[in-house]
C-alpha atoms as a PDB file:
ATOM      1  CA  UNK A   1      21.145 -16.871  17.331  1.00  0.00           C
ATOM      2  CA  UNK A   2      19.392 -17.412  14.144  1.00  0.00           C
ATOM      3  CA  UNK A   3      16.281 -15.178  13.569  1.00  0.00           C
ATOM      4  CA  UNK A   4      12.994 -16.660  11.779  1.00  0.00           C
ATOM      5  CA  UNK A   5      12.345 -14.881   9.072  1.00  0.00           C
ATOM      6  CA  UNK A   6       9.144 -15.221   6.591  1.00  0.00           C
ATOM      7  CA  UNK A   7       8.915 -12.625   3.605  1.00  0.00           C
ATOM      8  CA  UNK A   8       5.773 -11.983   1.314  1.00  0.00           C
ATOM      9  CA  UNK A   9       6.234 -10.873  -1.798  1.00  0.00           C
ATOM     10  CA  UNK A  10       3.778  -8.856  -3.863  1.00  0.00           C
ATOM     11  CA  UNK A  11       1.659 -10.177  -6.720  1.00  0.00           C
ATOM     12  CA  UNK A  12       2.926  -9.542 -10.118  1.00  0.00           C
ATOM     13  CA  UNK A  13      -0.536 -10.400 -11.519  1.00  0.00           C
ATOM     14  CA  UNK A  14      -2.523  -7.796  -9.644  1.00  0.00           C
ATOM     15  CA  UNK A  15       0.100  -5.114 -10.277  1.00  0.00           C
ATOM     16  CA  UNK A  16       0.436  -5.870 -13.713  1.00  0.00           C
ATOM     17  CA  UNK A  17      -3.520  -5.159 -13.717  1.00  0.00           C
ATOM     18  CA  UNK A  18      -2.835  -2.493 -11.692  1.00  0.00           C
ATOM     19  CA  UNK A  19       0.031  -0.909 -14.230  1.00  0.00           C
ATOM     20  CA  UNK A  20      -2.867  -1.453 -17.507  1.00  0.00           C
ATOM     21  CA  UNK A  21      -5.578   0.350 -15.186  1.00  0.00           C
ATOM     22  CA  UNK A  22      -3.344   3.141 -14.460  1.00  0.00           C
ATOM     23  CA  UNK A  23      -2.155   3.666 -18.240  1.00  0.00           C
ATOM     24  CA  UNK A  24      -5.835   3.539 -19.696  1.00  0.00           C
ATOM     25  CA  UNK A  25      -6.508   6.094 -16.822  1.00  0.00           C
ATOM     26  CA  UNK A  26      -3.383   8.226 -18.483  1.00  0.00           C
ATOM     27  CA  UNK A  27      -4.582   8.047 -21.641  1.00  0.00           C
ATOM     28  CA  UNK A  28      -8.285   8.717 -20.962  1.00  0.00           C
ATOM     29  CA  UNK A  29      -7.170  12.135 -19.159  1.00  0.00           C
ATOM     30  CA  UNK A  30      -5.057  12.908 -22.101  1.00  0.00           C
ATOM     31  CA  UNK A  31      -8.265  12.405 -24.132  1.00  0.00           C
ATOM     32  CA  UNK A  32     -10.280  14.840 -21.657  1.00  0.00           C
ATOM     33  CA  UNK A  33      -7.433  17.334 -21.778  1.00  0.00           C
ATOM     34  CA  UNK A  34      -7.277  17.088 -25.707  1.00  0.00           C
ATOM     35  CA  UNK A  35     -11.480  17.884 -25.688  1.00  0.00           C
ATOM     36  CA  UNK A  36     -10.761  20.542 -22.955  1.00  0.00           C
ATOM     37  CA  UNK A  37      -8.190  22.032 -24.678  1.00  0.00           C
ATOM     38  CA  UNK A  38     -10.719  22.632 -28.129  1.00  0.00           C
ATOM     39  CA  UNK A  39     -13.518  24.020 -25.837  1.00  0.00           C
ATOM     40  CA  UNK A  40     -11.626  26.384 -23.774  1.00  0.00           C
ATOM     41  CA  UNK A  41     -12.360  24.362 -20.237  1.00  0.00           C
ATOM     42  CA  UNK A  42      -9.845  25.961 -18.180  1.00  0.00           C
ATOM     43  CA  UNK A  43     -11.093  23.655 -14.950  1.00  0.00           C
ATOM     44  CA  UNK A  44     -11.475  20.667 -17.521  1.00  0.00           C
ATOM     45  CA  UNK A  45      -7.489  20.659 -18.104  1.00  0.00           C
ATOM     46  CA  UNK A  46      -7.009  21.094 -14.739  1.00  0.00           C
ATOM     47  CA  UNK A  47      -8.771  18.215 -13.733  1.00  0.00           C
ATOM     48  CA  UNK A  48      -7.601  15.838 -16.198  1.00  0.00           C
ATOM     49  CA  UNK A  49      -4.022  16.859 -15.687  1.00  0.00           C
ATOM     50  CA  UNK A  50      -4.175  16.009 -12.485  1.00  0.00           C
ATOM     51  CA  UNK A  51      -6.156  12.539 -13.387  1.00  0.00           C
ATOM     52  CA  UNK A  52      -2.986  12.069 -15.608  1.00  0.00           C
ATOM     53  CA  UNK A  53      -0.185  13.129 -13.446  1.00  0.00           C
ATOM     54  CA  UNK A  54      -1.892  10.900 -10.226  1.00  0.00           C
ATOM     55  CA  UNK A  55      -2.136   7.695 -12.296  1.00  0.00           C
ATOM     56  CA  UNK A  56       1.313   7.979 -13.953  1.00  0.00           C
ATOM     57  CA  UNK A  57       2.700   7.945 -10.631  1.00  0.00           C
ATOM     58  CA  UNK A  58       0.691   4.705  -9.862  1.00  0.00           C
ATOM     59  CA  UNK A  59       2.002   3.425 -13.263  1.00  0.00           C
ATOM     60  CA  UNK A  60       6.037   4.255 -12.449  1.00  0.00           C
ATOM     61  CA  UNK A  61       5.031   2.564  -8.570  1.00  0.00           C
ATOM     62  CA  UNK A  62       3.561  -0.521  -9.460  1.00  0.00           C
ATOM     63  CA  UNK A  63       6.881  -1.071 -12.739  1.00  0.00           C
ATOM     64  CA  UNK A  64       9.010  -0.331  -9.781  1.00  0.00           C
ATOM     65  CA  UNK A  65       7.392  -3.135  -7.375  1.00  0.00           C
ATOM     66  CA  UNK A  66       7.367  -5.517 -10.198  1.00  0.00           C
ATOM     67  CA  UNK A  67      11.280  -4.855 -11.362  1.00  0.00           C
ATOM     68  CA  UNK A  68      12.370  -4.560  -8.067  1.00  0.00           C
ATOM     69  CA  UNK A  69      11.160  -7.325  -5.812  1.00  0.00           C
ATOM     70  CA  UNK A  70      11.459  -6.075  -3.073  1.00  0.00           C
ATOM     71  CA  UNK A  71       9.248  -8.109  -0.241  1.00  0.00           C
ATOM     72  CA  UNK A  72       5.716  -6.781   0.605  1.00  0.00           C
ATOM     73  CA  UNK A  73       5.774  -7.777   4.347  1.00  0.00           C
ATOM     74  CA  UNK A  74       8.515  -9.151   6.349  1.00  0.00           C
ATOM     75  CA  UNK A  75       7.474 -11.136   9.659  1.00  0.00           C
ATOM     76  CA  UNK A  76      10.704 -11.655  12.309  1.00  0.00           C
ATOM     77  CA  UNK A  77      10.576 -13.337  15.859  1.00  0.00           C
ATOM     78  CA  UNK A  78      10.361  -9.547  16.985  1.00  0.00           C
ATOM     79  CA  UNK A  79       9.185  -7.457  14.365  1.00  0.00           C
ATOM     80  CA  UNK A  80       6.405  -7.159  10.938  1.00  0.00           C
ATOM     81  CA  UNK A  81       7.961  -4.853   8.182  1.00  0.00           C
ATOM     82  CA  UNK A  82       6.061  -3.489   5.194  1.00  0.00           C
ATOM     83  CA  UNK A  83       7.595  -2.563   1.912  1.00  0.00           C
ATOM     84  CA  UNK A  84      11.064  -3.272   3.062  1.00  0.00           C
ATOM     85  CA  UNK A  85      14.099  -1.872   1.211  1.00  0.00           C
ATOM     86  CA  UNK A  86      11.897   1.084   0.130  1.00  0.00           C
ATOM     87  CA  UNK A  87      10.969   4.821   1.135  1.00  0.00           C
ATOM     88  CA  UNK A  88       7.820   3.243   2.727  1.00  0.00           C
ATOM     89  CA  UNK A  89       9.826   1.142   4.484  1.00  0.00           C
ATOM     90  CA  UNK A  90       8.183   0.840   8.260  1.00  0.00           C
ATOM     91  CA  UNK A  91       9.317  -1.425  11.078  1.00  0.00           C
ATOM     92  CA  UNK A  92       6.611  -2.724  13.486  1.00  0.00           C
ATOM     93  CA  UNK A  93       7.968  -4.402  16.685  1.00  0.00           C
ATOM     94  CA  UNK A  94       5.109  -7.064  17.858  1.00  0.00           C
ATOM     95  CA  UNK A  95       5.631  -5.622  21.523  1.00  0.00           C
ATOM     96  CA  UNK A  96       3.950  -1.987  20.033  1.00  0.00           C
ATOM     97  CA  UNK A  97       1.114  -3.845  18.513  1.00  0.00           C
ATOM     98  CA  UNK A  98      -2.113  -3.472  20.848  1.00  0.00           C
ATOM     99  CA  UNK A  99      -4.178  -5.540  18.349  1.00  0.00           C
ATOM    100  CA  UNK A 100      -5.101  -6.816  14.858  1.00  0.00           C
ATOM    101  CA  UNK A 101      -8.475  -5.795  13.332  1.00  0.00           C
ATOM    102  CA  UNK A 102     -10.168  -7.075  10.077  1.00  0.00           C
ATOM    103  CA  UNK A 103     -11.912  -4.569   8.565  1.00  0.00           C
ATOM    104  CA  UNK A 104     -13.748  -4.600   4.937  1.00  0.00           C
ATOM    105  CA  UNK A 105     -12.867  -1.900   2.758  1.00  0.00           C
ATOM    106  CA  UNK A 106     -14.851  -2.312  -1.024  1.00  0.00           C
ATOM    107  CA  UNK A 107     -15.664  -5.664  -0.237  1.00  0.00           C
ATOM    108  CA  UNK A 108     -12.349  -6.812   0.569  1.00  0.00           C
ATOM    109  CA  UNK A 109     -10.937  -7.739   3.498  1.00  0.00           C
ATOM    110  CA  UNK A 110      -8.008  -5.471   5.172  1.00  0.00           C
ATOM    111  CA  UNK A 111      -5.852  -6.020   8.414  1.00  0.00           C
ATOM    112  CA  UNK A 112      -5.505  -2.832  10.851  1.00  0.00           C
ATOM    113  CA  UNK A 113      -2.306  -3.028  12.991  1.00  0.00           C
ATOM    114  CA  UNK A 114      -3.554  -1.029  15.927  1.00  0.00           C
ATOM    115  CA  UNK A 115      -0.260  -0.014  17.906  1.00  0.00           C
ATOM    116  CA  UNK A 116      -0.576   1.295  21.643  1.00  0.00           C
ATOM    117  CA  UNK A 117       1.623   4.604  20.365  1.00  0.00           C
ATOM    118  CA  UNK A 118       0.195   5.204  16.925  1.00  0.00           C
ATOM    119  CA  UNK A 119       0.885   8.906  17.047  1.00  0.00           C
ATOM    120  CA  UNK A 120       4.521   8.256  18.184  1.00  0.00           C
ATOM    121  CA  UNK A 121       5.098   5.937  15.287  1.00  0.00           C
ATOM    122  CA  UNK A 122       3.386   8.258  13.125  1.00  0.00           C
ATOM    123  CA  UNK A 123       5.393  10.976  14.243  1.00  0.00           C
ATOM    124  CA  UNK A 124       8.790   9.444  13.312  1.00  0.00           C
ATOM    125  CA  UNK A 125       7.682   8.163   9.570  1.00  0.00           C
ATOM    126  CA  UNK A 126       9.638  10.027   6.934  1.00  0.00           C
ATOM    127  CA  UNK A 127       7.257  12.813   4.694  1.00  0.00           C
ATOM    128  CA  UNK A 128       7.143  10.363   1.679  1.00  0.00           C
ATOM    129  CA  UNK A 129       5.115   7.987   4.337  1.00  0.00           C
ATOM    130  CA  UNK A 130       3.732  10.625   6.400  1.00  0.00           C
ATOM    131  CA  UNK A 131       1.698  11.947   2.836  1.00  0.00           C
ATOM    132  CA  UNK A 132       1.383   8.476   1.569  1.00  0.00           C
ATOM    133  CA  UNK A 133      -0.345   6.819   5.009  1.00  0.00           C
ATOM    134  CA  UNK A 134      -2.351  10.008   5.331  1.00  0.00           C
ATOM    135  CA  UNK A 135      -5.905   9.043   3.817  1.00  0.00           C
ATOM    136  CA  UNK A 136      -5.758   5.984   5.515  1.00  0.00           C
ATOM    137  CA  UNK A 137      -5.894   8.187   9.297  1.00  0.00           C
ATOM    138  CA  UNK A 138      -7.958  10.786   7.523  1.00  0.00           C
ATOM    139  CA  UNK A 139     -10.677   7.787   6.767  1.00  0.00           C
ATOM    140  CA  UNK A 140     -10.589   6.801  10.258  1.00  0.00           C
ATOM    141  CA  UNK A 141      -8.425   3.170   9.560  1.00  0.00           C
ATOM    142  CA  UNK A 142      -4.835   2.521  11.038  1.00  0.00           C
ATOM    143  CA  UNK A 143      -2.079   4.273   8.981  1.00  0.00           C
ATOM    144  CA  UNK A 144      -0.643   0.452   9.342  1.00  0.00           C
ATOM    145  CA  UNK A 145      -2.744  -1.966   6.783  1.00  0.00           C
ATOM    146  CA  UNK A 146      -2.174  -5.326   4.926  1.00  0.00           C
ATOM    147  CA  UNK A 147      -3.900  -6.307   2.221  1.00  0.00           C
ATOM    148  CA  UNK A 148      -4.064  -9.877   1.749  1.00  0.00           C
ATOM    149  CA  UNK A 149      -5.200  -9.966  -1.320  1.00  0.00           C
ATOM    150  CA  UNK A 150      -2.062  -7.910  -2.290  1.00  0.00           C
ATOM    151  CA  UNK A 151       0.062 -11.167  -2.041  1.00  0.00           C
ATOM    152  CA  UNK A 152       0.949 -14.133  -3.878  1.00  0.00           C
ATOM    153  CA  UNK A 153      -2.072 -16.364  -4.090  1.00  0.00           C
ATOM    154  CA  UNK A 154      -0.010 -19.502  -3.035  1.00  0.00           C
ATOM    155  CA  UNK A 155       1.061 -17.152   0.164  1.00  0.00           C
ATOM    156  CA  UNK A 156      -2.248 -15.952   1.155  1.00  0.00           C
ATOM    157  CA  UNK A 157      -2.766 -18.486   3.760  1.00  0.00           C
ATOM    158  CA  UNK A 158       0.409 -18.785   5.087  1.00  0.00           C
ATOM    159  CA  UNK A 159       0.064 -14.826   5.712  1.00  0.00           C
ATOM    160  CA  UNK A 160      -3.265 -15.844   7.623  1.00  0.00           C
ATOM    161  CA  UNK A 161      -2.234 -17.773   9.650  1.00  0.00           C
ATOM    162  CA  UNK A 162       1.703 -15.895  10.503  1.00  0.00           C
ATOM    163  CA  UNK A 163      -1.272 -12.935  11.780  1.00  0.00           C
ATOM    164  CA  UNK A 164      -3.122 -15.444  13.146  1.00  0.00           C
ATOM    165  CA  UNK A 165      -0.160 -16.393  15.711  1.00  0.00           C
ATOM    166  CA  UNK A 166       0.803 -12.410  15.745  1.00  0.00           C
ATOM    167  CA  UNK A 167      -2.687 -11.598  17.127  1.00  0.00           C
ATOM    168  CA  UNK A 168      -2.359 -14.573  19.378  1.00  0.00           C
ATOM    169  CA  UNK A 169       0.018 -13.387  21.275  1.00  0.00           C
END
């Protein structure tokens, strides 16, 4: 049996954008730690170390995505997979899936994958997705999210609609 298998791929435009944010965000704490530093602001350095070390890991994810190419989302006859062949890796079989929401987050649209045993998925994710999916439960949204807007531009609609027939069933 052959499966059907669709893969979406991130967009190298948006994390490129994403990899210049991050590194003016490095420097800019650098800059507050350097003017900390001179005054003696012990909570200062603190801060903007922690501005610096947060975006650099942003910086190393997003050269990672790009180098890598590894698919976004993978959609299967049985199954949805985000970030495949990564840590984050996560494996979503359409039969666990109680519903799709669309929810706007900063003026942008975001899909929830509601599953019917969220906390027993949750349970089984590995720490490095446990911490990384945590502000999304903490905020009150599905640990489980796609971003369309995350894609390739060309893709966007053929996402929409793959959910489309996901939520239809």
């Amino acid at each position: 049996m052959i499966e059907n298998k669709i893969e979406f791929y991130h967009s190298k435009g948006k994390l490129f954008l994403g990899i210049i944010f991050s590194l003016l965000l490095v420097v800019f704490g650098t800059l507050i730690m350097y003017i900390a530093y001179i005054e003696e602001a012990i909570l200062i350095i603190a801060l903007a170390l922690f501005i610096m070390v947060l975006f650099s890991f942003f910086t190393i994810a997003n050269i990672l995505k790009i180098f890598r190419g590894y698919p976004y989302i993978t959609i299967t006859d049985e199954y949805l997979q985000l970030d495949s062949y990564t840590k984050s890796e996560v494996t979503i079989y359409f039969t666990d899936i109680e519903y799709i929401k669309v929810s706007k987050v900063s003026s942008q649209s975001i899909f929830e994958i509601v599953l019917y045993n969220e906390g027993d998925y949750f349970a089984q994710l590995s720490f490095h997705n446990k911490v990384r999916l945590c502000m999304n439960r903490v905020t009150g949204y599905s640990p489980f999210t796609i971003n369309p807007k995350a894609t390739r531009k060309q893709d966007r609609s053929r996402l929409l609609e793959t959910l489309n027939l996901i939520m239809q069933q």
